[in-house]
C-alpha atoms as a PDB file:
ATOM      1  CA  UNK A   1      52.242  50.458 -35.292  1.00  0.00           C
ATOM      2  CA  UNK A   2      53.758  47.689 -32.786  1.00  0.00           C
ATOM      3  CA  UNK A   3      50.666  46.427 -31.756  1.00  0.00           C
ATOM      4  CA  UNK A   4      49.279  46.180 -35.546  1.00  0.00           C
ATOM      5  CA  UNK A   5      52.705  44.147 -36.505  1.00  0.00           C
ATOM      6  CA  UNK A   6      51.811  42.121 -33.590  1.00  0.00           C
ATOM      7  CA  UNK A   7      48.074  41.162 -34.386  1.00  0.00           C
ATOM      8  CA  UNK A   8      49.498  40.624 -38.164  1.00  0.00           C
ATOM      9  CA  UNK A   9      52.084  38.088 -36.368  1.00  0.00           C
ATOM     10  CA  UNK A  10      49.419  36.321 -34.546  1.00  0.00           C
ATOM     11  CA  UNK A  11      47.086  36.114 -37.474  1.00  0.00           C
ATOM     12  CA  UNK A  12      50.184  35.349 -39.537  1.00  0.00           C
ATOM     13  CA  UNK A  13      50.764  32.182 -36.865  1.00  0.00           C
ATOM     14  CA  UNK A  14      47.181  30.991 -36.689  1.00  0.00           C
ATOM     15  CA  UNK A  15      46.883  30.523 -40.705  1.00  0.00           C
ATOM     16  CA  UNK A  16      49.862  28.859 -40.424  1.00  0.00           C
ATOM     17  CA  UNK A  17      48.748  26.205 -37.982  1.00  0.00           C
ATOM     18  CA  UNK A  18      45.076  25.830 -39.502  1.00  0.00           C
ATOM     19  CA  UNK A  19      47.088  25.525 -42.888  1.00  0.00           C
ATOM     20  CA  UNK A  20      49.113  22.734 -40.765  1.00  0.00           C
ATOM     21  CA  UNK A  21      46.437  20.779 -39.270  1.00  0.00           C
ATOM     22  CA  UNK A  22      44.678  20.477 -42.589  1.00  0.00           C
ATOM     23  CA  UNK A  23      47.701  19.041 -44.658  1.00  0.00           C
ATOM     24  CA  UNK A  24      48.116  16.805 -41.785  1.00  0.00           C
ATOM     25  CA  UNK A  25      44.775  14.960 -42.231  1.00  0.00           C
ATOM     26  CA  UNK A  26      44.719  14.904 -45.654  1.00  0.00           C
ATOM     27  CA  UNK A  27      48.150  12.473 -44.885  1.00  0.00           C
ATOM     28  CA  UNK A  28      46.643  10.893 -42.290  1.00  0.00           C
ATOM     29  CA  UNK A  29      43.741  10.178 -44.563  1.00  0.00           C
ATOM     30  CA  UNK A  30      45.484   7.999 -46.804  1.00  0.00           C
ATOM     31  CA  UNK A  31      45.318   4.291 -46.512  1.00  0.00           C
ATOM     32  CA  UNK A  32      48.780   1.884 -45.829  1.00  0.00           C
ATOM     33  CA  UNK A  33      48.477   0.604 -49.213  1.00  0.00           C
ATOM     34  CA  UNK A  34      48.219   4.478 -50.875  1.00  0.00           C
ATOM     35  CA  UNK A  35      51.529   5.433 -48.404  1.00  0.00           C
ATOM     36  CA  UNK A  36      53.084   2.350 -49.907  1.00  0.00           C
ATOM     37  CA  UNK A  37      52.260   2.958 -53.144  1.00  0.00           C
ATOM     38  CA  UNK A  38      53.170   6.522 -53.426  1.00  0.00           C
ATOM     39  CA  UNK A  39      56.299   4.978 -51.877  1.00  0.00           C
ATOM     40  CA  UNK A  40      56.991   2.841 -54.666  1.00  0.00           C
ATOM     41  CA  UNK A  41      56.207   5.549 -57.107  1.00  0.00           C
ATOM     42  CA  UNK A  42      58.684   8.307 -55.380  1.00  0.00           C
ATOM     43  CA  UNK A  43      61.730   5.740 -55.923  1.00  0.00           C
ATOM     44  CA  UNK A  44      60.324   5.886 -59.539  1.00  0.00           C
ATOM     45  CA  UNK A  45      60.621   9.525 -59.822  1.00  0.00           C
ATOM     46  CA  UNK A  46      63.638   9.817 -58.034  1.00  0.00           C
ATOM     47  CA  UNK A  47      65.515   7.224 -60.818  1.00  0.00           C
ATOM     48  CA  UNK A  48      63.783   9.339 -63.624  1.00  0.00           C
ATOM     49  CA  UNK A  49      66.109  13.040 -62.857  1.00  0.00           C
ATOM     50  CA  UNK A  50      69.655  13.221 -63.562  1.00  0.00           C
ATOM     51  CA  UNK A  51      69.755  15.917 -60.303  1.00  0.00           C
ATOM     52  CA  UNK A  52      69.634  12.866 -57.401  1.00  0.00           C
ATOM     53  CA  UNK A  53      72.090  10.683 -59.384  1.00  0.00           C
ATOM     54  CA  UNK A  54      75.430  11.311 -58.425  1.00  0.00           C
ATOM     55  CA  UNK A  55      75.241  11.964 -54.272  1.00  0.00           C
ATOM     56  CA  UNK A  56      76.559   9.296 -52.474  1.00  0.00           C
ATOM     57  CA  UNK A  57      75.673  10.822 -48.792  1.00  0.00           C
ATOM     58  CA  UNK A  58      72.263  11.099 -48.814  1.00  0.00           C
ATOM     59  CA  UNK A  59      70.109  13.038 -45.676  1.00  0.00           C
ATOM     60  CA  UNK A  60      66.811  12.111 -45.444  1.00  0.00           C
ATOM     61  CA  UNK A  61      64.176  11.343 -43.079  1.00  0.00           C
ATOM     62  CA  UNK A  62      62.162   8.039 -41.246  1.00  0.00           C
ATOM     63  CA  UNK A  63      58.724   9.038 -42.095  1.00  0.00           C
ATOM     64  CA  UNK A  64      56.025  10.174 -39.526  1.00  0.00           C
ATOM     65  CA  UNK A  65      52.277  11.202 -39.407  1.00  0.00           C
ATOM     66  CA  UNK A  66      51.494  10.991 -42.584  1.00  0.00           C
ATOM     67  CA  UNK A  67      54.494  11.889 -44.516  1.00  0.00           C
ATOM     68  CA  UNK A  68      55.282  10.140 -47.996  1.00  0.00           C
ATOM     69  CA  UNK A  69      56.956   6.563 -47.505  1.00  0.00           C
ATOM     70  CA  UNK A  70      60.609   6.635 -47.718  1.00  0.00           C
ATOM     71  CA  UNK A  71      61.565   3.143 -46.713  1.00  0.00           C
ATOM     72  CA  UNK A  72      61.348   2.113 -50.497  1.00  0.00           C
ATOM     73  CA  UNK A  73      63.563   5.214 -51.300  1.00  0.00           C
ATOM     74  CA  UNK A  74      66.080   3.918 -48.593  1.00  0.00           C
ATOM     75  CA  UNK A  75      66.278   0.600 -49.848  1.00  0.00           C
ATOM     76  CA  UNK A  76      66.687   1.936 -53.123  1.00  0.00           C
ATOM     77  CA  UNK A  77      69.828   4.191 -51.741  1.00  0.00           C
ATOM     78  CA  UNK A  78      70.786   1.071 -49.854  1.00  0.00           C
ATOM     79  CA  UNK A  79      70.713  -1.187 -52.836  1.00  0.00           C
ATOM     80  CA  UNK A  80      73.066   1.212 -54.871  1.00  0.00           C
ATOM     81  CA  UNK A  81      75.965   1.624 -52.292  1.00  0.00           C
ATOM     82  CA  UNK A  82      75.142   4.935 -51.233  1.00  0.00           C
ATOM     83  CA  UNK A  83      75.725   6.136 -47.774  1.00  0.00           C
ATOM     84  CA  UNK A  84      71.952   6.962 -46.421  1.00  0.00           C
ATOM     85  CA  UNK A  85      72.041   9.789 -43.408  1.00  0.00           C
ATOM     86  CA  UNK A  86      69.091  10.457 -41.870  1.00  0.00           C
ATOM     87  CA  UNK A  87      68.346  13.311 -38.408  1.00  0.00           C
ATOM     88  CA  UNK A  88      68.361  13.360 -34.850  1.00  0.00           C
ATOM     89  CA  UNK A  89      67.896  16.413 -32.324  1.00  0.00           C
ATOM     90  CA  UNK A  90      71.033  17.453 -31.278  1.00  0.00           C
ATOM     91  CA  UNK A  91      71.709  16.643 -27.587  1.00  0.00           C
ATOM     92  CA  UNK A  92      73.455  20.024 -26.579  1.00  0.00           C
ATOM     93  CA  UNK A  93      71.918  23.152 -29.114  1.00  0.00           C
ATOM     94  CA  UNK A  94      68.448  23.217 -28.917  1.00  0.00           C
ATOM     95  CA  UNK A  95      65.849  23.046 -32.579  1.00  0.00           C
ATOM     96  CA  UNK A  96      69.423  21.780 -34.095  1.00  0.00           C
ATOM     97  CA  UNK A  97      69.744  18.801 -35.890  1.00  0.00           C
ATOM     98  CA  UNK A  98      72.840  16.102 -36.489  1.00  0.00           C
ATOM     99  CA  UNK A  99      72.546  13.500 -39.370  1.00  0.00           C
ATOM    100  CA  UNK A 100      74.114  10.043 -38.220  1.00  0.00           C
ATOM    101  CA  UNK A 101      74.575   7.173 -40.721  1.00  0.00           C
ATOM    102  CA  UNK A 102      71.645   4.551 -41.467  1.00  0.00           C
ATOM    103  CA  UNK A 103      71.947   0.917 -42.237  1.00  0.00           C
ATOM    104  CA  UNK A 104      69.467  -2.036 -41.561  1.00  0.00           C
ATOM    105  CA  UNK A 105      71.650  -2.560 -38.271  1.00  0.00           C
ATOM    106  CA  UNK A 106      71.335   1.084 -36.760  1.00  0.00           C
ATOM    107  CA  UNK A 107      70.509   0.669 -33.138  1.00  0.00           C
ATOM    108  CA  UNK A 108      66.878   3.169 -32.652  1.00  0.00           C
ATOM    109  CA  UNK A 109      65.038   5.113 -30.197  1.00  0.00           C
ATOM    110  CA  UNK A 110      62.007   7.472 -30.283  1.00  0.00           C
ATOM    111  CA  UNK A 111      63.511  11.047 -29.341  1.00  0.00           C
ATOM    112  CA  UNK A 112      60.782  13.641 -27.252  1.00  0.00           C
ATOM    113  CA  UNK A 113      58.942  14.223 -30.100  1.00  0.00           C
ATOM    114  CA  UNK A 114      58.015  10.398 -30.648  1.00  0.00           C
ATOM    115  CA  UNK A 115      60.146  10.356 -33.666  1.00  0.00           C
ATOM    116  CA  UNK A 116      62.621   7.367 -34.175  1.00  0.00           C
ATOM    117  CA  UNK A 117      66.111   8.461 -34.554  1.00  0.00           C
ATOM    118  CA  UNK A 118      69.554   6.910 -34.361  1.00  0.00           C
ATOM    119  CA  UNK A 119      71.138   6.038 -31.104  1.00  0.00           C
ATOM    120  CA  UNK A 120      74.005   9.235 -30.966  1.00  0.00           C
ATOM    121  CA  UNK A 121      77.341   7.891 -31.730  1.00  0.00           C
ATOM    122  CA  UNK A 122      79.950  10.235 -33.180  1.00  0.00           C
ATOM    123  CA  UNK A 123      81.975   8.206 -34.871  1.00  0.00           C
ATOM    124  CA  UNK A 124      78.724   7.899 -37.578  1.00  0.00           C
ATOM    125  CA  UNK A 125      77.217  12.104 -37.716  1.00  0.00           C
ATOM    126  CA  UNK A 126      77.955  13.475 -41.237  1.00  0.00           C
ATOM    127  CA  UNK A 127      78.933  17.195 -41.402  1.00  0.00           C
ATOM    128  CA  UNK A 128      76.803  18.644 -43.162  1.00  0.00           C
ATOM    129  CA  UNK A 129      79.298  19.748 -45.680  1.00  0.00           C
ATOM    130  CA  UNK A 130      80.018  16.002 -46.353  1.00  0.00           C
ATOM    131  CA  UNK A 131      76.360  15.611 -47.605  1.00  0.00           C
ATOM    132  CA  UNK A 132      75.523  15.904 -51.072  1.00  0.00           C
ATOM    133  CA  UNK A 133      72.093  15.791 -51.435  1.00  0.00           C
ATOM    134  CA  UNK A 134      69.118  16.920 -48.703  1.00  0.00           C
ATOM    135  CA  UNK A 135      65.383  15.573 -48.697  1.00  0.00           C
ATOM    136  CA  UNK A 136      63.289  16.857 -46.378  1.00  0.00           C
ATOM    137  CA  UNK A 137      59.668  16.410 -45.208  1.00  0.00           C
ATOM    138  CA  UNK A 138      57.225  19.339 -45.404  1.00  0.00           C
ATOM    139  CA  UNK A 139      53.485  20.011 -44.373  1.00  0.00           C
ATOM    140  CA  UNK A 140      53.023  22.014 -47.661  1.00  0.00           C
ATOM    141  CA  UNK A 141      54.270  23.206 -50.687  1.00  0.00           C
ATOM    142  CA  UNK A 142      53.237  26.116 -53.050  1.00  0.00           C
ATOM    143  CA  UNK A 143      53.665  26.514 -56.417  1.00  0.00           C
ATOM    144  CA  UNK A 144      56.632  28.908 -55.843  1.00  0.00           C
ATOM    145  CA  UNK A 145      58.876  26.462 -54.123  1.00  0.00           C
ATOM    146  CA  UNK A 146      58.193  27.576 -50.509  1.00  0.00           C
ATOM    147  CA  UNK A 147      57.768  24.985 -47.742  1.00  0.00           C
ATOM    148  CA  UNK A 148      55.464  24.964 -44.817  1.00  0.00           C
ATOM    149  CA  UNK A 149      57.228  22.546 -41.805  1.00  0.00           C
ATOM    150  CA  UNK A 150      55.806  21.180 -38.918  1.00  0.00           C
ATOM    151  CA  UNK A 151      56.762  24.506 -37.435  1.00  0.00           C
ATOM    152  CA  UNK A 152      59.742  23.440 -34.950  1.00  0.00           C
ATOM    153  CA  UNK A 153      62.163  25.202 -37.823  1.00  0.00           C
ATOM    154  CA  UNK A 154      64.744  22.452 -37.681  1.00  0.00           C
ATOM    155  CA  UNK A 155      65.046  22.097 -41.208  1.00  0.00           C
ATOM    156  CA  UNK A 156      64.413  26.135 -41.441  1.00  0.00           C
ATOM    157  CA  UNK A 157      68.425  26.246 -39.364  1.00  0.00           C
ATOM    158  CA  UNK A 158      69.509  23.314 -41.441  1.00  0.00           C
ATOM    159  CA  UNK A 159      68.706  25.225 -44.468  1.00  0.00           C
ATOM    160  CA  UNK A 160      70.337  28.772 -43.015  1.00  0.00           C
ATOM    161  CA  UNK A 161      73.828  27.091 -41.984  1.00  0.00           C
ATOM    162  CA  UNK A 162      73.858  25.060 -45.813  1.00  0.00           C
ATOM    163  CA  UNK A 163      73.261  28.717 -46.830  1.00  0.00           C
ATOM    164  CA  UNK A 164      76.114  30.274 -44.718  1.00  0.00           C
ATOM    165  CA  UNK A 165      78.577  27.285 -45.517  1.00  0.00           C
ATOM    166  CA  UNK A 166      78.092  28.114 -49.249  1.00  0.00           C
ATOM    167  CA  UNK A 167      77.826  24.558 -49.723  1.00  0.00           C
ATOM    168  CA  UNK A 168      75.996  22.984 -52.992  1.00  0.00           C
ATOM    169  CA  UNK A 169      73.724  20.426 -51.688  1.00  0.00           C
ATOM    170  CA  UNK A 170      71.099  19.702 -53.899  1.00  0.00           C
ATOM    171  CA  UNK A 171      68.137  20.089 -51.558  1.00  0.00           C
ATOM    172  CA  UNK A 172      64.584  18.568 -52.140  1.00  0.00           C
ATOM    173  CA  UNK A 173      61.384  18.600 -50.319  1.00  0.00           C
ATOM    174  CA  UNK A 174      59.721  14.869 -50.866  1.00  0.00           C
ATOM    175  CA  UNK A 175      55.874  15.463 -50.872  1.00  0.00           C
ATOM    176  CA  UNK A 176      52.519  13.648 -51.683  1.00  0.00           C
ATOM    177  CA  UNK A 177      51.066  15.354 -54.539  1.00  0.00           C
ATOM    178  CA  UNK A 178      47.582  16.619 -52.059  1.00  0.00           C
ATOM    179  CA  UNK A 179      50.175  18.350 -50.251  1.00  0.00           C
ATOM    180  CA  UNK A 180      50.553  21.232 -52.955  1.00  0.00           C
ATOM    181  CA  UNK A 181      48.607  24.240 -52.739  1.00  0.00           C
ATOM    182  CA  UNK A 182      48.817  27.946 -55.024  1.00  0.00           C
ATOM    183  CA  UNK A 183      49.677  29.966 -52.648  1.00  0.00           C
ATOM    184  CA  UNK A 184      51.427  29.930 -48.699  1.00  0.00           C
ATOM    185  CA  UNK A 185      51.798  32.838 -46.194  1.00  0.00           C
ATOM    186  CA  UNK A 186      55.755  32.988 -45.439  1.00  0.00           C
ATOM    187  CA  UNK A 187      57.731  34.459 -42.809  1.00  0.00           C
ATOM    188  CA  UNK A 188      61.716  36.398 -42.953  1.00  0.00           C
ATOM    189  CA  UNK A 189      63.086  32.917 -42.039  1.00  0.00           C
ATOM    190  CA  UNK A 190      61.388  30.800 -44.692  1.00  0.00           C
ATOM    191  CA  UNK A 191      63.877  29.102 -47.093  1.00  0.00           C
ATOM    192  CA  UNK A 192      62.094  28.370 -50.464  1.00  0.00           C
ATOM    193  CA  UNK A 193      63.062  24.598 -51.672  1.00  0.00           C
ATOM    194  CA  UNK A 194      64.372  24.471 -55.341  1.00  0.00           C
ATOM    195  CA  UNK A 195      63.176  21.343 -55.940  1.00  0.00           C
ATOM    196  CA  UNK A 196      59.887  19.035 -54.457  1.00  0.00           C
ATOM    197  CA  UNK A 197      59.858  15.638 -55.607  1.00  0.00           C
ATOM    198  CA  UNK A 198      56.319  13.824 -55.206  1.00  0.00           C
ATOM    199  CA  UNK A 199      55.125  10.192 -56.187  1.00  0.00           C
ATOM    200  CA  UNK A 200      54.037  11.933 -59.441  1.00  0.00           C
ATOM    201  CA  UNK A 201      56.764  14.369 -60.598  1.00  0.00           C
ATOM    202  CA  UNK A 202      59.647  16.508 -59.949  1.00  0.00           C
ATOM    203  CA  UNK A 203      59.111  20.510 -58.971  1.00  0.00           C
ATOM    204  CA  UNK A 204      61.927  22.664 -60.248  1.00  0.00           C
ATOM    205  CA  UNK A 205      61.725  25.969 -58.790  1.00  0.00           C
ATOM    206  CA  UNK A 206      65.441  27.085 -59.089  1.00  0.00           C
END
């Protein structure tokens, strides 16, 4: 019985990955004017639902290798006062994140995985109770709300310690519209989003 869980596991893990590598470079595949545009057209979306209106500390992310174009989005968030958060790899616990305070004067750096992130300065991380709403990037997205990541599960802890806070963050996966498929395989620690926003429409799932 161990060994079959196991080979179930491993198959489990290399569908996963295929599934990864081919939602990658269907991003990758799109031109800088289609990123930009779908940029454009996700601050559009965002202004259209009454659920993203009221946060004033906003996480969400610098994108990277393909993912949907939120410097429009931030600029938007800039231009209406609110307080824009976005994550860096915590220094001292390992596949954690922190989410430090973003302006146009934010000092940068690429962390180990090539990613630009925040110089860490205290005096500017956001408990993660403080936050009231959560975007977050995703490989894929099903039609039942569930979220495949780039598989380092940083978002995956983010998601359990909102969950044992009991804090009501409204939490949204921000997507290209190629990046939904009907069906993913999931795992125990998988954390089904209730909402994906895309350049085209808003995903309810709660």
């Amino acid at each position: 019985m161990a060994a079959a869980a196991m080979n179930m596991q491993t198959q489990s893990a290399k569908i996963r990955k295929d599934l990864r590598q081919t939602f990658r470079n269907k991003r990758l595949a799109l031109s800088t004017a289609q990123q930009m545009k779908a940029g454009k057209q996700l601050v559009k979306q965002f202004q259209e639902h009454a659920v993203f209106q009221n946060a004033q500390n906003v996480a969400l992310y610098l994108s990277f290798n393909g993912e949907i174009n939120t410097q429009a989005l931030i600029d938007h968030l800039w231009s209406l006062k609110r307080n824009v958060f976005v994550p860096i790899l915590h220094p001292f616990c390992k596949g954690q994140l922190l989410f430090q305070a973003y302006t146009p004067n934010t000092k940068m750096r690429h962390n180990q995985l090539g990613i630009l992130e925040p110089v860490l300065d205290v005096r500017y991380v956001c408990p993660l109770e403080n936050l009231q709403l959560i975007l977050t990037p995703l490989v894929a997205f099903d039609t039942s709300g569930n979220r495949l990541g780039m598989g380092g599960g940083f978002y995956d802890r983010t998601l359990v310690a909102l969950q044992n806070k009991k804090h009501q963050a409204t939490v949204a996966g921000l997507a290209h519209e190629l990046q939904l498929t009907s069906t993913l395989p999931t795992e125990t620690w998988d954390i089904p989003l209730p909402y994906i926003l895309t350049s085209s429409k808003l995903y309810s799932f709660s």
